[in-house]
N, C-alpha and C. Protein backbone atom coordinates (compact mmCIF):
# COMPACT_ATOMS: atom_id res chain seq x y z
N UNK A 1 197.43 267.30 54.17
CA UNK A 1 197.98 268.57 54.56
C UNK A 1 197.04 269.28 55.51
N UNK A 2 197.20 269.04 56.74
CA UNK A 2 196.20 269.58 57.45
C UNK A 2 196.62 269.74 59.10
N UNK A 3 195.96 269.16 60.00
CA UNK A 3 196.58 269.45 61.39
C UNK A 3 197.65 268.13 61.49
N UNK A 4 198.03 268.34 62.74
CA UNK A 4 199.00 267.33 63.16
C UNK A 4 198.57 266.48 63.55
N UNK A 5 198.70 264.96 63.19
CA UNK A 5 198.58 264.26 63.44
C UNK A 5 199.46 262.96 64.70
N UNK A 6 198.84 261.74 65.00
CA UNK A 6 199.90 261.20 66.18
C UNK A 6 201.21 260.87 65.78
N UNK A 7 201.62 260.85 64.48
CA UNK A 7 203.11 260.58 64.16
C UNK A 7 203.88 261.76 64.41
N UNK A 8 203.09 263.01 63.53
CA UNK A 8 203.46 264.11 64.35
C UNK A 8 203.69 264.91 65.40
N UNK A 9 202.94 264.25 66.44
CA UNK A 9 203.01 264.60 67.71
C UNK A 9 204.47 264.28 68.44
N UNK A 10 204.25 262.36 67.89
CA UNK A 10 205.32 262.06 68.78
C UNK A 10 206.52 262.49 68.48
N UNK A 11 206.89 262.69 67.02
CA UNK A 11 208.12 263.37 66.38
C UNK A 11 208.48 264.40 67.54
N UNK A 12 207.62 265.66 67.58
CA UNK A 12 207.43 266.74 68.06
C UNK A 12 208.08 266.80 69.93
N UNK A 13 207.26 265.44 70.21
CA UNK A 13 207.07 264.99 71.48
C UNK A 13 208.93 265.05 71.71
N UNK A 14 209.45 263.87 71.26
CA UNK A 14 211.01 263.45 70.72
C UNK A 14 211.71 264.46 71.07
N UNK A 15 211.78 265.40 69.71
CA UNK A 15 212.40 266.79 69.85
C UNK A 15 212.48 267.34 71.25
N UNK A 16 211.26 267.66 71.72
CA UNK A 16 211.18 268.56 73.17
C UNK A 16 212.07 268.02 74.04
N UNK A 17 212.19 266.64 74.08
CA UNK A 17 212.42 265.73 74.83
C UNK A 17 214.00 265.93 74.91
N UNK A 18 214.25 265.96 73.84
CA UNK A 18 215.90 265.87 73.48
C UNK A 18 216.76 266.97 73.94
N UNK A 19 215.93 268.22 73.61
CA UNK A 19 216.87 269.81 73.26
C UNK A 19 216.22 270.10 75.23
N UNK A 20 215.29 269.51 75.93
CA UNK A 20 215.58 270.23 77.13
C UNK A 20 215.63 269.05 78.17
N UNK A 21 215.63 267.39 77.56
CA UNK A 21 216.03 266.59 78.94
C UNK A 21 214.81 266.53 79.76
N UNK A 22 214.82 265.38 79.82
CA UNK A 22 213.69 264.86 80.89
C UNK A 22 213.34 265.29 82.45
N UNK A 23 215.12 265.86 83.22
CA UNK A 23 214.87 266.64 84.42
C UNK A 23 213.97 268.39 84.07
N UNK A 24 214.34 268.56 83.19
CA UNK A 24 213.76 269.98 83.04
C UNK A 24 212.51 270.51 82.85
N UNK A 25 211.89 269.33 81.96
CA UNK A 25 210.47 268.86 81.67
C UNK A 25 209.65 268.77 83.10
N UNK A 26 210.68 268.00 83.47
CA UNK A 26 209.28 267.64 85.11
C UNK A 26 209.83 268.85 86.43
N UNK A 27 211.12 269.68 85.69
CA UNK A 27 210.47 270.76 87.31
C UNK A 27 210.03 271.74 86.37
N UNK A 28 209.85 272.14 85.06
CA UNK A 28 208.90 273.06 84.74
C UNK A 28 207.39 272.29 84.89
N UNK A 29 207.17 271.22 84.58
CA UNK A 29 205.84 270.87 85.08
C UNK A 29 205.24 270.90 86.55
N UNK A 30 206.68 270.87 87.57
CA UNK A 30 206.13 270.88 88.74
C UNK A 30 206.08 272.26 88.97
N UNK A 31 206.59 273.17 88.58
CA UNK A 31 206.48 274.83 88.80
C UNK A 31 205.02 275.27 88.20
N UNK A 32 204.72 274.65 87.07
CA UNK A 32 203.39 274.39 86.64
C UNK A 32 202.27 274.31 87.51
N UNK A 33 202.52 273.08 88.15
CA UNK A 33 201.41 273.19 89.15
C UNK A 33 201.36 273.91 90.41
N UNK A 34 202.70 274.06 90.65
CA UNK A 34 202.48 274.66 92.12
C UNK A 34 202.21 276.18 91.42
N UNK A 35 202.22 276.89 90.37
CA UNK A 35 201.34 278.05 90.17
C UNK A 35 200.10 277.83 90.15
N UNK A 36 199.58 276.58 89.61
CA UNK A 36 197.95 276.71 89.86
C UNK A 36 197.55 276.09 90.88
N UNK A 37 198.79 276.13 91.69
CA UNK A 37 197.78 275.93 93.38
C UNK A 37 197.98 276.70 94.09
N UNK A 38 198.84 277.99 94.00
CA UNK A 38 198.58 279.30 94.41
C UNK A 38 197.27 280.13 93.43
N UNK A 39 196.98 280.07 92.51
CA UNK A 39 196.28 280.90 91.65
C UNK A 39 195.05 280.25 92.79
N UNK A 40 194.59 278.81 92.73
CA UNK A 40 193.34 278.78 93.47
C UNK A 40 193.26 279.16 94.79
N UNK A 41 194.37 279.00 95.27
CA UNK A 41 194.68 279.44 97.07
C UNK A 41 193.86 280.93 96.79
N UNK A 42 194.59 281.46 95.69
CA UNK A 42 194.31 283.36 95.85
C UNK A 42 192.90 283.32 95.52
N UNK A 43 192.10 282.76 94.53
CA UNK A 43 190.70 282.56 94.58
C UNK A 43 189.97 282.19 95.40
N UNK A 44 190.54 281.40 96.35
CA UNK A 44 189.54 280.75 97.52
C UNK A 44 190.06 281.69 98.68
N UNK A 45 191.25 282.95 98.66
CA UNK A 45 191.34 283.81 99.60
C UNK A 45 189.97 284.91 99.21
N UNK A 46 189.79 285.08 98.02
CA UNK A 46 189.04 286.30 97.31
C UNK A 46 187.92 286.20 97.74
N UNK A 47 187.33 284.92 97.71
CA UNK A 47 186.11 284.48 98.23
C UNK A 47 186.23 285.11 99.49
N UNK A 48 186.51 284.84 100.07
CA UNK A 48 186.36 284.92 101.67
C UNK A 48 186.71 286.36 102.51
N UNK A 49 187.17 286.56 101.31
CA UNK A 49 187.33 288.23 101.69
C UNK A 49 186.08 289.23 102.25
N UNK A 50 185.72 289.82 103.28
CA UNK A 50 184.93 290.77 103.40
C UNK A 50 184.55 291.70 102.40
N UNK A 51 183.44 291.67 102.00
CA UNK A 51 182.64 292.96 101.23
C UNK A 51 183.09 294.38 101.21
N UNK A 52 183.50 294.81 100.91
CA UNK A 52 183.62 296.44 100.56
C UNK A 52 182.46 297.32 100.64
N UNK A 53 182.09 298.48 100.81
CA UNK A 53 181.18 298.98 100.38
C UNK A 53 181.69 299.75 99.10
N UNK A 54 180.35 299.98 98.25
CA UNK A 54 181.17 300.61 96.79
C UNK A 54 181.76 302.31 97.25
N UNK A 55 182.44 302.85 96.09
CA UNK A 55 183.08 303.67 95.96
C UNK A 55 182.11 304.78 96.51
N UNK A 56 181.00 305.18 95.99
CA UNK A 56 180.02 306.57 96.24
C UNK A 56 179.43 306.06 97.89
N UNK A 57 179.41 305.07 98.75
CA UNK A 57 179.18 305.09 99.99
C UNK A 57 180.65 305.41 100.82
N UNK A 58 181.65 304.89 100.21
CA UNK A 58 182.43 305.48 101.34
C UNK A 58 182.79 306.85 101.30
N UNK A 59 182.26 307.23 99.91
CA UNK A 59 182.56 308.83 99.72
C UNK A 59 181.89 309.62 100.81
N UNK A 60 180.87 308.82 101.08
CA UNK A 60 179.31 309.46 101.94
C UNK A 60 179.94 309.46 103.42
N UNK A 61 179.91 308.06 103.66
CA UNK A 61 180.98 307.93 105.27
C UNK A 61 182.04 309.05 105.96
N UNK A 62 182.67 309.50 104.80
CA UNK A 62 183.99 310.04 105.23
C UNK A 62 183.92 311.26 105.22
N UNK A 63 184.54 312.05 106.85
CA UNK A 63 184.37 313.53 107.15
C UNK A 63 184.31 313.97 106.08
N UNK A 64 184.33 315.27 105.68
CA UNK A 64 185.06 316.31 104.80
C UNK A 64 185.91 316.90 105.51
N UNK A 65 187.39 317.08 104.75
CA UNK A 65 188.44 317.70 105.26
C UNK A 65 188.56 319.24 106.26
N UNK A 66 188.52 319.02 107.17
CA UNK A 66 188.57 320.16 108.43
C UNK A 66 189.93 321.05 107.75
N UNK A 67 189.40 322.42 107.23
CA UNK A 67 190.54 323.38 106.98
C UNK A 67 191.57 323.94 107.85
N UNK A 68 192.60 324.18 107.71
CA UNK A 68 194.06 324.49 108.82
C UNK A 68 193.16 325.81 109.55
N UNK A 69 193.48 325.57 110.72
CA UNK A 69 193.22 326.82 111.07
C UNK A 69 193.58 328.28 110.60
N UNK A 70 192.98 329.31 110.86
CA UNK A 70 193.35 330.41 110.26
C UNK A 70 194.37 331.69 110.95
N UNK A 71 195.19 331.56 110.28
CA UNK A 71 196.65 332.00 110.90
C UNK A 71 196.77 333.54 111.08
N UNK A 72 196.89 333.92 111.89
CA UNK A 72 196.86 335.88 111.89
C UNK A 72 197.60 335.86 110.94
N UNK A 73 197.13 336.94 110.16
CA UNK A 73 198.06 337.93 109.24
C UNK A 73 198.90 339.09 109.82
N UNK A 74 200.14 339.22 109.30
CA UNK A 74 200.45 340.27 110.06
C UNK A 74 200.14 341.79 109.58
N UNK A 75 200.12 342.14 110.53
CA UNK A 75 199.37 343.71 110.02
C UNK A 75 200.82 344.79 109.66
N UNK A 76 200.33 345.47 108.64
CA UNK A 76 201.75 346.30 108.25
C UNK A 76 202.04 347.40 109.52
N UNK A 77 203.33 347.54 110.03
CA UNK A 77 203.41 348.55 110.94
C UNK A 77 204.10 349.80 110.82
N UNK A 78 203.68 350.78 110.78
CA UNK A 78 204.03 352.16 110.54
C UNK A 78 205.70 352.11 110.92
N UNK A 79 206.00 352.72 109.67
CA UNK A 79 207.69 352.90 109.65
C UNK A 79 207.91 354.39 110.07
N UNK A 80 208.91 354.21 110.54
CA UNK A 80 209.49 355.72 111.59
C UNK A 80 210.21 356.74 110.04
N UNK A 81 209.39 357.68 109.60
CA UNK A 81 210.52 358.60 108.56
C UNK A 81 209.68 359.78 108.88
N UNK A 82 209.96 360.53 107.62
CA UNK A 82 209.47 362.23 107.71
C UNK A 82 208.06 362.35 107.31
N UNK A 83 207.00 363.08 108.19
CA UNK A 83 206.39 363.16 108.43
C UNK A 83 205.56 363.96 106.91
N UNK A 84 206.27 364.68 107.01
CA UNK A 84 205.74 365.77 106.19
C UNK A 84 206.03 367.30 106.94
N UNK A 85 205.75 367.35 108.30
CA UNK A 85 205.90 368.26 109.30
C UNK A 85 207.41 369.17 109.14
N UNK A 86 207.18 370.25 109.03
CA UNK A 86 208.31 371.65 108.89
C UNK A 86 208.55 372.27 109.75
């Protein structure tokens, strides 16, 4: 009573074999690989990628934001009523 052994395997093997067919087996295996020959493509792109500088140098590099210019205000203009004058 313990792990599986080769009778068990092949039983196992059988089964798989049966419930998804031998075409299905070999294009999920070929989808198989052609993911891990993009996964290394993208690793051997990573490599080769140019350096970054870290986060607190490009902070350093970059202007500081130039504020909008400053817009006249309009000035309140004396409204035409009664004076006070009698």
């Amino acid at each position: 009573m313990g792990g599986l052994s080769l009778p068990h395997l092949i039983v196992l093997a059988l089964v798989v074999l049966i419930l998804f067919g031998r075409g299905r087996i070999s294009d999920m295996m070929g989808d198989f690989g052609k993911g891990i020959k993009s996964f290394k493509e993208g690793m051997a792109d990573e490599t080769n990628r140019p350096v970054t500088p870290p986060p607190s140098q490009l902070q350093q590099s970059v202007q500081p934001p130039v504020p909008p210019a400053a817009q006249p205000v309009a000035q309140p203009t004396e409204t035409q009523g009664p004076t006070g004058a009698a």
